[in-house]
C-alpha atoms as a PDB file:
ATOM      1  CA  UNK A   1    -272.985  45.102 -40.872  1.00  0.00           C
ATOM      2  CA  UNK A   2    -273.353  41.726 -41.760  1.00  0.00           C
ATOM      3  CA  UNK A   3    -270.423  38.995 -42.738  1.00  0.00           C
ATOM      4  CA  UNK A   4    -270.715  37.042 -45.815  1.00  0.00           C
ATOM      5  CA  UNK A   5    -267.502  35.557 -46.075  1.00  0.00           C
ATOM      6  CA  UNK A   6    -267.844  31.721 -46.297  1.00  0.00           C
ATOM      7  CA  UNK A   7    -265.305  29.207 -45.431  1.00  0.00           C
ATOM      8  CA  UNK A   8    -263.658  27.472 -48.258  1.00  0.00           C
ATOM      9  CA  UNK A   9    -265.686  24.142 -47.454  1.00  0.00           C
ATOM     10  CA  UNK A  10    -268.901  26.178 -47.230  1.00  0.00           C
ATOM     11  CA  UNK A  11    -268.725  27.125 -50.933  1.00  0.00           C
ATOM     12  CA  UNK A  12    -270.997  25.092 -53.422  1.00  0.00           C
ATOM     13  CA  UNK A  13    -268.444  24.993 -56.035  1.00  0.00           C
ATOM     14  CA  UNK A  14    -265.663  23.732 -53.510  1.00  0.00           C
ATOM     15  CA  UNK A  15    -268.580  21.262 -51.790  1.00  0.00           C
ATOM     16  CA  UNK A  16    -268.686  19.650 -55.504  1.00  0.00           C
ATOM     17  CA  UNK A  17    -264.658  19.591 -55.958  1.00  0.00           C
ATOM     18  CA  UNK A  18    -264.450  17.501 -52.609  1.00  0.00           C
ATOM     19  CA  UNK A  19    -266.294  15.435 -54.195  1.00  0.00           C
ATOM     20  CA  UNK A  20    -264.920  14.896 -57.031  1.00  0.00           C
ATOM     21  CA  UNK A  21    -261.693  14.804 -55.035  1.00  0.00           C
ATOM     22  CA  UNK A  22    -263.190  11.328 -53.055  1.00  0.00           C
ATOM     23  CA  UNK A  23    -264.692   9.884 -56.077  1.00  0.00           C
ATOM     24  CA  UNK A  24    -261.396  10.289 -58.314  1.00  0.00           C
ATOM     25  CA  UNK A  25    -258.941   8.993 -55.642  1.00  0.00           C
ATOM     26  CA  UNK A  26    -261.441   5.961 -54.939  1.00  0.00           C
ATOM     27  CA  UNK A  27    -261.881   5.723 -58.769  1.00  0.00           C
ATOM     28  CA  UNK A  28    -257.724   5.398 -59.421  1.00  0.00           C
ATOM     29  CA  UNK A  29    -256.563   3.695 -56.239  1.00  0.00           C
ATOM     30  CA  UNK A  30    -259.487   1.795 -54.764  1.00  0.00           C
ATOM     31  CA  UNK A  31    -259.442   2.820 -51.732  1.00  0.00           C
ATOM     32  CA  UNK A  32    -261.164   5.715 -49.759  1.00  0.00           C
ATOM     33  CA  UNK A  33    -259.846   9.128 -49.212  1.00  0.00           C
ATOM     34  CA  UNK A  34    -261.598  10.022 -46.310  1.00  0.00           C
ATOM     35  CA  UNK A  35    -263.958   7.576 -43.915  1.00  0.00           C
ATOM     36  CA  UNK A  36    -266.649  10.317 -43.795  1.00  0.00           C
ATOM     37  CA  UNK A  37    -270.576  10.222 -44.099  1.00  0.00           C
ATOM     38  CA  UNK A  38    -272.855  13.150 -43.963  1.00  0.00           C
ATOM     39  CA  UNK A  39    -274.498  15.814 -46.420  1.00  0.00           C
ATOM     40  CA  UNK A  40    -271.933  17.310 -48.872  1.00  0.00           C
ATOM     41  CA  UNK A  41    -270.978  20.216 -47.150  1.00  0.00           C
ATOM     42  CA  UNK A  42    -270.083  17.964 -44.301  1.00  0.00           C
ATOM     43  CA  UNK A  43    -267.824  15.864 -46.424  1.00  0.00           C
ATOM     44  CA  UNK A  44    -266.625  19.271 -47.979  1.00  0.00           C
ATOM     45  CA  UNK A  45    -265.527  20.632 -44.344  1.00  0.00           C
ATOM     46  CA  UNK A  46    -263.971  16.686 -42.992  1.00  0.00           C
ATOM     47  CA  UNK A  47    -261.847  17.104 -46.156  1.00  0.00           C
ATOM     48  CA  UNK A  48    -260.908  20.676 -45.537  1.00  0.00           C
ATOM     49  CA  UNK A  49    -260.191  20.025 -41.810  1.00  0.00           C
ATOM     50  CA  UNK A  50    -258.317  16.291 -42.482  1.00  0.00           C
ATOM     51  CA  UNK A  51    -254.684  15.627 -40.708  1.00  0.00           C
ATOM     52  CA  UNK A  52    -253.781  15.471 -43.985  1.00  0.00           C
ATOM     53  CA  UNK A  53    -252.395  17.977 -46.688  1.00  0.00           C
ATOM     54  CA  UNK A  54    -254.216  17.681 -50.392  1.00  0.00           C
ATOM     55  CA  UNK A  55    -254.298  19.919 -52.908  1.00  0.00           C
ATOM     56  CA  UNK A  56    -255.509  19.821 -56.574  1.00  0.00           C
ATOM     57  CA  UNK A  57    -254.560  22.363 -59.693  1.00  0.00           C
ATOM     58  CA  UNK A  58    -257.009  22.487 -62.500  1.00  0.00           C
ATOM     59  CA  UNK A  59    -255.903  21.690 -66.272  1.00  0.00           C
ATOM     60  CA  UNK A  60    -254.175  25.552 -67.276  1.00  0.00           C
ATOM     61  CA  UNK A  61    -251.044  25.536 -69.530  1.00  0.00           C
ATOM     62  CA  UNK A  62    -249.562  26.310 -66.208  1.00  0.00           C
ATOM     63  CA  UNK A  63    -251.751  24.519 -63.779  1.00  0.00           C
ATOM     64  CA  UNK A  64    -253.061  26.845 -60.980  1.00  0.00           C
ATOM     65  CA  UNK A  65    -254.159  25.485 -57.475  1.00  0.00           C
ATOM     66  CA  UNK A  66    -257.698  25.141 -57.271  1.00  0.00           C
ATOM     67  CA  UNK A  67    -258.060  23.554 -53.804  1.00  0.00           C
ATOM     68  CA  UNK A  68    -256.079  23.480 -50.821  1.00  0.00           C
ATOM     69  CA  UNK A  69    -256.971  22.237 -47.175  1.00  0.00           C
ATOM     70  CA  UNK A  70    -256.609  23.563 -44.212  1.00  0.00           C
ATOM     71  CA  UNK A  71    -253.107  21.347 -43.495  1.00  0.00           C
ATOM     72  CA  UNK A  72    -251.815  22.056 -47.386  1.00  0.00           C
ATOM     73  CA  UNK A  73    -252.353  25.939 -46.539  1.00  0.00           C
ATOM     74  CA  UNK A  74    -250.391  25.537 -43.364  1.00  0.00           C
ATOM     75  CA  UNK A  75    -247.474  23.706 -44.994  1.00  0.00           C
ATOM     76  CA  UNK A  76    -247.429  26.856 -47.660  1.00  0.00           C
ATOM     77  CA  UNK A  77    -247.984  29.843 -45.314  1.00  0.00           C
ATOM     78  CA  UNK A  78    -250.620  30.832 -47.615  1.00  0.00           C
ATOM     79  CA  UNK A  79    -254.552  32.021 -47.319  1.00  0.00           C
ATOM     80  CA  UNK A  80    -257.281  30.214 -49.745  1.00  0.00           C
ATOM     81  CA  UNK A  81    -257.045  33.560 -51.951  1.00  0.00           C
ATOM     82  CA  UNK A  82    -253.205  33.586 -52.398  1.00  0.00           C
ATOM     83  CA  UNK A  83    -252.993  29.602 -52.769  1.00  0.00           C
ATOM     84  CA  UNK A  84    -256.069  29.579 -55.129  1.00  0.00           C
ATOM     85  CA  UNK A  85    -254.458  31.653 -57.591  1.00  0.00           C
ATOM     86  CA  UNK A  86    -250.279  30.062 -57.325  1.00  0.00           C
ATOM     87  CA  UNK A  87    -248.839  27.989 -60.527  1.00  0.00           C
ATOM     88  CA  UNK A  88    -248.827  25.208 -58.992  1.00  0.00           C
ATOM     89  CA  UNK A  89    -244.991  24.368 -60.542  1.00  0.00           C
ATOM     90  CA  UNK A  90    -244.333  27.321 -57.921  1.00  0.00           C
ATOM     91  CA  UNK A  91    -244.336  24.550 -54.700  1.00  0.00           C
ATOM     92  CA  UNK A  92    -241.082  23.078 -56.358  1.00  0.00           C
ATOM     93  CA  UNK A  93    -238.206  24.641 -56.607  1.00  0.00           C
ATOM     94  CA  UNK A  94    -236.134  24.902 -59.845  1.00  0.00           C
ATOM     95  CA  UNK A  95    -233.858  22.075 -59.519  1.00  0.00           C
ATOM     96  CA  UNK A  96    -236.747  19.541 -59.137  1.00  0.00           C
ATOM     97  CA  UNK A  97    -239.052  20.812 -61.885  1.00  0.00           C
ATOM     98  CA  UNK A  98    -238.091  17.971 -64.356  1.00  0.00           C
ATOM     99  CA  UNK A  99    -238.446  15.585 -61.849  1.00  0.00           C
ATOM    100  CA  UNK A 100    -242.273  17.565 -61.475  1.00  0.00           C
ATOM    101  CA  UNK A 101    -242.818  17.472 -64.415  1.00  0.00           C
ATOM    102  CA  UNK A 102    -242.055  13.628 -65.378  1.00  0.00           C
ATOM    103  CA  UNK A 103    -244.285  12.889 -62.543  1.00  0.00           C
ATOM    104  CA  UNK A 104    -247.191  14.794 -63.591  1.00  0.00           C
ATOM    105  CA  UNK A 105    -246.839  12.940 -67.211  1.00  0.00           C
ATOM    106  CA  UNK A 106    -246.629   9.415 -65.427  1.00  0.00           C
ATOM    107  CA  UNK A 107    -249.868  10.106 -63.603  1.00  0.00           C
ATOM    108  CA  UNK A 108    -252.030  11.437 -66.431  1.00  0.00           C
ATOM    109  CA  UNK A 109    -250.729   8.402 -68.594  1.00  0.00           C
ATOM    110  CA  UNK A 110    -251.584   5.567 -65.708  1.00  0.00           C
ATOM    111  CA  UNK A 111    -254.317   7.478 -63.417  1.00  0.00           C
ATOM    112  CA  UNK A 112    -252.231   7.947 -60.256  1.00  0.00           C
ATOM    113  CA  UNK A 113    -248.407   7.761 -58.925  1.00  0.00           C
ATOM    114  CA  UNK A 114    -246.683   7.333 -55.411  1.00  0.00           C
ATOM    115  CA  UNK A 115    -244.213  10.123 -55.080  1.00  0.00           C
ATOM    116  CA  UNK A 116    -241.767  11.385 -52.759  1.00  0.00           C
ATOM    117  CA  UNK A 117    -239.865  15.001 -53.209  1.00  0.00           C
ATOM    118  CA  UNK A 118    -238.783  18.501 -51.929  1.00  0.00           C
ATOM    119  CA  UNK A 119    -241.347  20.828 -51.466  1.00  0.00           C
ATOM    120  CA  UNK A 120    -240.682  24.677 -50.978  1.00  0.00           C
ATOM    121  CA  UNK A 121    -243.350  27.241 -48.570  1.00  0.00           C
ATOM    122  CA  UNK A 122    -244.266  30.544 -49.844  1.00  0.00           C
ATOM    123  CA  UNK A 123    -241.770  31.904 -46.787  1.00  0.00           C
ATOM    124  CA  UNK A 124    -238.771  29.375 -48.596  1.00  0.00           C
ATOM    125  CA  UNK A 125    -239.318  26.877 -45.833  1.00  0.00           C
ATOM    126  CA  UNK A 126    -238.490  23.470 -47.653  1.00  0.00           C
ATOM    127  CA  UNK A 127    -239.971  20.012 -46.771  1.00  0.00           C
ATOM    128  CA  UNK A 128    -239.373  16.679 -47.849  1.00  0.00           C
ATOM    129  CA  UNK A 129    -242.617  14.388 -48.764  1.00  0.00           C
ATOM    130  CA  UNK A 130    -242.754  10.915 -48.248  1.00  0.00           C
ATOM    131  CA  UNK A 131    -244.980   8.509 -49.543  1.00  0.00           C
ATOM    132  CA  UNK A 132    -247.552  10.849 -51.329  1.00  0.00           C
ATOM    133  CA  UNK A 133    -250.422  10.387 -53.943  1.00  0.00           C
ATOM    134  CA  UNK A 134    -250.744  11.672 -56.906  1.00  0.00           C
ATOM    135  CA  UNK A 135    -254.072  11.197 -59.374  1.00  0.00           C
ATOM    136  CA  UNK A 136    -255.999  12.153 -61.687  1.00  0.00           C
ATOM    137  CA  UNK A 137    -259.433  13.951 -61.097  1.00  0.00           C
ATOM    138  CA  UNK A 138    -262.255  13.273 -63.238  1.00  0.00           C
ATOM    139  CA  UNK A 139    -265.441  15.283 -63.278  1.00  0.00           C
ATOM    140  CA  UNK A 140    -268.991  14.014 -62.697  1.00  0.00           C
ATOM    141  CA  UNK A 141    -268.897  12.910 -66.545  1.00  0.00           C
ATOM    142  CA  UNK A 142    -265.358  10.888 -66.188  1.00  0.00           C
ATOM    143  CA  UNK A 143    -263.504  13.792 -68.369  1.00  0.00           C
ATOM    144  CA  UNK A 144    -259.992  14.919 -66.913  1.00  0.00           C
ATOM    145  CA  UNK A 145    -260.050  18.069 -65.202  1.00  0.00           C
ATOM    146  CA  UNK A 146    -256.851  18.017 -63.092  1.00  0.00           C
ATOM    147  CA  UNK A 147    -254.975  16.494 -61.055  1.00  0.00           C
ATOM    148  CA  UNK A 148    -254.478  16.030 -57.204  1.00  0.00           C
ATOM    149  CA  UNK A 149    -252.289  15.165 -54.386  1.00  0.00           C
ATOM    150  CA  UNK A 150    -252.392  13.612 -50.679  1.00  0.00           C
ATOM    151  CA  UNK A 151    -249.989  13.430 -47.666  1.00  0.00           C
ATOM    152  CA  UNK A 152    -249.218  13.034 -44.178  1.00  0.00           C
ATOM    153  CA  UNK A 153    -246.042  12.062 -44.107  1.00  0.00           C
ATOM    154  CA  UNK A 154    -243.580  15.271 -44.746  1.00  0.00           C
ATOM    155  CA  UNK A 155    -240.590  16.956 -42.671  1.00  0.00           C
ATOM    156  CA  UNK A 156    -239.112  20.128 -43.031  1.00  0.00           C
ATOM    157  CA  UNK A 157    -235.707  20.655 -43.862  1.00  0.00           C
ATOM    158  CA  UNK A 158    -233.097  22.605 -42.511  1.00  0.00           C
END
């Protein structure tokens, strides 16, 4: 019996989101991402594989994740499956959701915000992120589709 099962990065339509994941950060910011060369699906699995977290949601009433690495899923304590399909409100807990929410405003208005904030695990673990990105993704026609985020710099709480 044969296994089909591709990685996350190995996927065509996740090879194109990493893409538009580098292209809208360099778009907003100026700066790169990732220093990475190579075919797509290269790109796709140096992105996936980064010391970095990032994560995206798409543009839902309530946004779901649409993109996780392999750091982000670590942080959460959650498979590509499970985080693929979370709110992505559900990574903050209740007491911080304004705070969320006003962010995620300020970066559609001005294309990309520096945040900080608590940050909750699937397992109730919370961590505190420092000095994080926040932008807006644009698909290969400049339209909004989403938004997405990038750190290193987190610790957990006790």
């Amino acid at each position: 019996m044969t296994n089909n099962i591709q990685l996350p990065w190995q996927q065509e339509t996740v090879i194109r989101h990493s893409l538009r994941l580098l292209r809208s950060f360099e778009y907003w910011t100026g700066r790169s991402l990732l220093d990475v060369n190579g075919s797509a699906q290269e790109i796709a699995q140096a992105m996936f594989a980064a010391p970095f977290a990032l994560v995206s949601h798409g543009t839902e009433p309530d946004p779901i994740f649409n993109y996780g690495n392999r750091k982000a899923l670590e942080l959460w304590e959650l498979s590509w499956q499970d985080f693929t399909k979370m709110p992505s409100r559900k990574t903050a807990e209740e007491v911080v959701q304004q705070e969320r929410s006003r962010l995620l405003a300020e970066t559609a208005s001005k294309g990309f915000s520096n945040f900080s904030g608590v940050r909750i695990s699937s397992t109730g673990k919370r961590f505190y992120i420092k000095d994080g990105i926040l932008w807006n993704l644009l698909d290969e026609n400049d339209r909004y589709c989403g938004q997405a985020a990038v750190y290193c710099n987190y610790e957990f709480m006790l």
